[in-house]
N, C-alpha and C. Protein backbone atom coordinates (compact mmCIF):
# COMPACT_ATOMS: atom_id res chain seq x y z
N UNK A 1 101.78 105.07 113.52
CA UNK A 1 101.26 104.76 112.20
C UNK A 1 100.64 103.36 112.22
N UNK A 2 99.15 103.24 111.45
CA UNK A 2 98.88 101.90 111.47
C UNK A 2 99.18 100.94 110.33
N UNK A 3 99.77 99.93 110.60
CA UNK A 3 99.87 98.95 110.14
C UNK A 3 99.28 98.27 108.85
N UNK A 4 97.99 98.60 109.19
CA UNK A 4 96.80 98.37 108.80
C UNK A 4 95.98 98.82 108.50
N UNK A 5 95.14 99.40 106.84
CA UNK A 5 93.99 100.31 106.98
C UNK A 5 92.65 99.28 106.50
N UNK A 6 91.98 99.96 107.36
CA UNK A 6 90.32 99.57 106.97
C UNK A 6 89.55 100.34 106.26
N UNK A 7 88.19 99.66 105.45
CA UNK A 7 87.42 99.92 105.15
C UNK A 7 86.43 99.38 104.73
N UNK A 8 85.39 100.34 104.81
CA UNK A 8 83.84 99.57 105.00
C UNK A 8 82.87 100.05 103.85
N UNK A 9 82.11 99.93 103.20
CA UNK A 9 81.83 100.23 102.24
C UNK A 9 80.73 99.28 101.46
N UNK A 10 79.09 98.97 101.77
CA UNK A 10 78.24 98.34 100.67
C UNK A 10 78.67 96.77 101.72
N UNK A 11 78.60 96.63 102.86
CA UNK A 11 79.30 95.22 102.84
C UNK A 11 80.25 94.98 102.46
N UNK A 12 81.08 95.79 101.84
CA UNK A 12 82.51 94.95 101.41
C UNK A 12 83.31 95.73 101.90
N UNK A 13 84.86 94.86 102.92
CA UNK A 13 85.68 94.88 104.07
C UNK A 13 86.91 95.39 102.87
N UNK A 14 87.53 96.70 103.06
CA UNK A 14 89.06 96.67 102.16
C UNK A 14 90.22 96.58 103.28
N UNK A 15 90.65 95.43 103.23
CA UNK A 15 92.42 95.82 104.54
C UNK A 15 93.52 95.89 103.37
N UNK A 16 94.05 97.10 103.86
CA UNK A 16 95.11 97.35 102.96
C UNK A 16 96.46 97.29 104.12
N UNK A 17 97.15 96.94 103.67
CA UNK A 17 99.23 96.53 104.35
C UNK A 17 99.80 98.00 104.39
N UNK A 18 99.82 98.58 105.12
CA UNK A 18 100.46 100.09 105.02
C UNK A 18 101.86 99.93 105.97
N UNK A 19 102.42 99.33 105.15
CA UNK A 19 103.80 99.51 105.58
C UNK A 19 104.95 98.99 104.01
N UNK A 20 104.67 100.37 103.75
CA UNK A 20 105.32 100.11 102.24
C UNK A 20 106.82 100.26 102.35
N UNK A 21 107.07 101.25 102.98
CA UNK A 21 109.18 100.99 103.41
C UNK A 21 109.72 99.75 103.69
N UNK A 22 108.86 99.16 103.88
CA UNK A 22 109.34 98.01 104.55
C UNK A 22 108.65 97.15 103.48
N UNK A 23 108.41 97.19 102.47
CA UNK A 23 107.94 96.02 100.90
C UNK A 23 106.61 95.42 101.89
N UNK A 24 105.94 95.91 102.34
CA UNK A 24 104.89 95.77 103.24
C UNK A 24 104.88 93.89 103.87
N UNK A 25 106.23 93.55 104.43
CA UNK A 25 106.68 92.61 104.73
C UNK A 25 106.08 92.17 105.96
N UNK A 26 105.81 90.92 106.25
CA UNK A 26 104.33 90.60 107.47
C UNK A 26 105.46 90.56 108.59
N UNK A 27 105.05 91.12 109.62
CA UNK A 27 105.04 91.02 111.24
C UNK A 27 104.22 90.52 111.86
N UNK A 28 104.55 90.58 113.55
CA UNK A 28 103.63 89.67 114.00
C UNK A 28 102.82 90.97 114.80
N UNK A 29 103.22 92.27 114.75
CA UNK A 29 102.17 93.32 114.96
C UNK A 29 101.31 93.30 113.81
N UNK A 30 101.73 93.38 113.00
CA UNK A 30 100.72 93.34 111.57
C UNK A 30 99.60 92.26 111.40
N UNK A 31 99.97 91.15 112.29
CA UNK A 31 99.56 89.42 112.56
C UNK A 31 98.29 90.23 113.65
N UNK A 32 98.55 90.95 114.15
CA UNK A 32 97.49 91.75 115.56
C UNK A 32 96.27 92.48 115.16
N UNK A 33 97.04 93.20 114.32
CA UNK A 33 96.30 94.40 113.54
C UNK A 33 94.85 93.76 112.50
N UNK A 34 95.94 92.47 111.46
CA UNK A 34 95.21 92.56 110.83
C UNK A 34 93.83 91.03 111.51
N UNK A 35 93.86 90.88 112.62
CA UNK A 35 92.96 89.53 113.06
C UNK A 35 92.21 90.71 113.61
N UNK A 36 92.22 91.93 114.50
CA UNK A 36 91.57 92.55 114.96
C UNK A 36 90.84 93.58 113.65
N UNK A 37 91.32 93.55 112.57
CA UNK A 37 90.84 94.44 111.33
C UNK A 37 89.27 93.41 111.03
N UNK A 38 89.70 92.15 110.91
CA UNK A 38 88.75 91.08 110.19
C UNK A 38 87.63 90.33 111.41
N UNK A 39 87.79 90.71 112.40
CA UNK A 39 86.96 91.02 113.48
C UNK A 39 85.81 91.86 113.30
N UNK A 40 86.43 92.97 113.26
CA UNK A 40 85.72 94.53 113.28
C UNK A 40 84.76 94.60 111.60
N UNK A 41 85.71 93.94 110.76
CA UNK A 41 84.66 93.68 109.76
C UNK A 41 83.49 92.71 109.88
N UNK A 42 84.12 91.68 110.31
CA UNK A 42 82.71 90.48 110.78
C UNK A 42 81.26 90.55 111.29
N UNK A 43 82.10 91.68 112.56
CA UNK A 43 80.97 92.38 113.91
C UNK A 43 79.88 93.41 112.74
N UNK A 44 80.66 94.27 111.52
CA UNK A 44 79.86 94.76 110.79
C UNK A 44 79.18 94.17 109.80
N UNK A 45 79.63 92.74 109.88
CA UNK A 45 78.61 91.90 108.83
C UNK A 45 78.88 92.35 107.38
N UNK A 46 80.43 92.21 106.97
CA UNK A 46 80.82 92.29 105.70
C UNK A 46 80.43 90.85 105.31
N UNK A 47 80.33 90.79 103.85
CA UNK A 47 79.90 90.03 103.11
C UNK A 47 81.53 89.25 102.24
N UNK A 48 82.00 90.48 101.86
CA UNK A 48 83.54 90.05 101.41
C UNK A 48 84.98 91.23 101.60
N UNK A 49 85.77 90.53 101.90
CA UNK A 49 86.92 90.79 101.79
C UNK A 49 88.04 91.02 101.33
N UNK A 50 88.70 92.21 100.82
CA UNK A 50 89.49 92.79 99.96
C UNK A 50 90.80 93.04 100.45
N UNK A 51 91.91 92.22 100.67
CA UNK A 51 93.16 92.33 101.43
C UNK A 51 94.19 92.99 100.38
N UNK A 52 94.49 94.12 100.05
CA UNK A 52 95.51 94.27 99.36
C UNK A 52 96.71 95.48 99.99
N UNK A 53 97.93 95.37 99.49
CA UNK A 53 99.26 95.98 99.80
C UNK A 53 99.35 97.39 99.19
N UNK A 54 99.72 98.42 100.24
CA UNK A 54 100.24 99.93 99.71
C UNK A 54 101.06 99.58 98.74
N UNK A 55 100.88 100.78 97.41
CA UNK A 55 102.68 100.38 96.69
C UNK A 55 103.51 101.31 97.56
């Protein structure tokens, strides 16, 4: 399961925290996930960034 979901959309990057059992509490896999998420948005030339948590 990832950690981490993406999305792309108009230029604008959504990372959402998908680890809700766990109060979507930061790790340092999650620390991996989400530098390689905001990468992959960059390389696509997002404009902005939308970080929000599964309930």
């Amino acid at each position: 399961m990832a950690l981490i979901l993406t999305d792309y959309d108009k230029r604008i990057g959504t990372i959402t925290f998908n680890r809700a059992e766990k109060r979507n509490s930061f790790s340092a896999e999650m620390l991996k996930e989400l530098i390689a998420a905001l990468d992959a948005l960059e390389r696509k030339k997002a404009r902005a960034v939308v970080i929000r948590a599964q309930k």
